[in-house]
Protein backbone atom coordinates (compact mmCIF):
# COMPACT_ATOMS: atom_id res chain seq x y z
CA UNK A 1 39.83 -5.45 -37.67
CA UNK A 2 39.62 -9.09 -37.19
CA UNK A 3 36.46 -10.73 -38.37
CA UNK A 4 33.56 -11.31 -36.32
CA UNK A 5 32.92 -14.99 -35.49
CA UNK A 6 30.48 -16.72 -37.50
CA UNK A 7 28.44 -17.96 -34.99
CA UNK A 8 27.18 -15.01 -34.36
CA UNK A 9 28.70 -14.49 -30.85
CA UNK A 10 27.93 -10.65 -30.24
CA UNK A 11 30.82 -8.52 -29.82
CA UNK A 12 31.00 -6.21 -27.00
CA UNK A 13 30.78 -2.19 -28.54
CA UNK A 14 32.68 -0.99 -25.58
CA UNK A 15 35.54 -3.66 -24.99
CA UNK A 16 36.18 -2.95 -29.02
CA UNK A 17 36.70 0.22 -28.75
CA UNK A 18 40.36 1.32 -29.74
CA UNK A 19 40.69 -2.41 -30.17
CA UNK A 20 42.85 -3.68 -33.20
CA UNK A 21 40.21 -6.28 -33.12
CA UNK A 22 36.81 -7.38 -32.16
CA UNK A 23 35.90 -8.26 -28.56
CA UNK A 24 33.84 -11.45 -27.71
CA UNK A 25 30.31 -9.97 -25.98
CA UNK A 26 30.35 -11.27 -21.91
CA UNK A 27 27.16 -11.74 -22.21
CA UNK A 28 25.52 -12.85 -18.54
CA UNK A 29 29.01 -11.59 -16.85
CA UNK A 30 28.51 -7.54 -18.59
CA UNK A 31 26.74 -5.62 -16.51
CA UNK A 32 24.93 -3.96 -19.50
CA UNK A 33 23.97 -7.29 -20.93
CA UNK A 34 19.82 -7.77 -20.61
CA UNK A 35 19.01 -11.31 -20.07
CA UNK A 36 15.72 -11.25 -21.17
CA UNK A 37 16.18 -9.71 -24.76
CA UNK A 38 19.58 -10.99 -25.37
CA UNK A 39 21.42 -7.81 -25.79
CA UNK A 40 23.96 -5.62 -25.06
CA UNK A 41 22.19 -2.09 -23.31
CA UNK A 42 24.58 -0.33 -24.74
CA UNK A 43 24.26 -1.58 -28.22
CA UNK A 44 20.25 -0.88 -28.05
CA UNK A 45 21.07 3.14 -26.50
CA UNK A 46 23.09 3.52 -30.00
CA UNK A 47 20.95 2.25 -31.87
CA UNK A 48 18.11 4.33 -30.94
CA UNK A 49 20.45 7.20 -31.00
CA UNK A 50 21.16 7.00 -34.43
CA UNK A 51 17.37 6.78 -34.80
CA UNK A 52 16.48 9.83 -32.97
CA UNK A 53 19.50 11.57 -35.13
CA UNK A 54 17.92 10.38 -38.57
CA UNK A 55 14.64 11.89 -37.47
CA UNK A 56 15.87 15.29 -36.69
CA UNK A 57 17.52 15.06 -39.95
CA UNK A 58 14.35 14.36 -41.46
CA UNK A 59 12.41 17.39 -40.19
């Protein structure tokens, strides 16, 4: 996969899916982009995902 830009520009986790390379976030123009923390909704329901997953594993 291509390499993510340095800036820090997020990439969007469901445009680069199946993607031979990384897709540039839309940011305000995603409809799962949250203004006022600056991220991706679908990047934050993964993450806490994983989370929950870990903690089951943990029991």
């Amino acid at each position: 996969m291509a390499e993510i830009n340095k800036k820090r520009i997020p990439y969007c986790p469901l445009l680069s899916a199946g993607a031979p390379d990384y897709r540039v976030c839309l940011q305000e123009n995603c409809a799962w982009w949250q203004a006022s923390t600056k991220t991706c909704i679908a990047s934050v329901i993964s993450h806490n995902a994983i989370l929950d997953i870990k903690q089951k594993q943990g029991k």
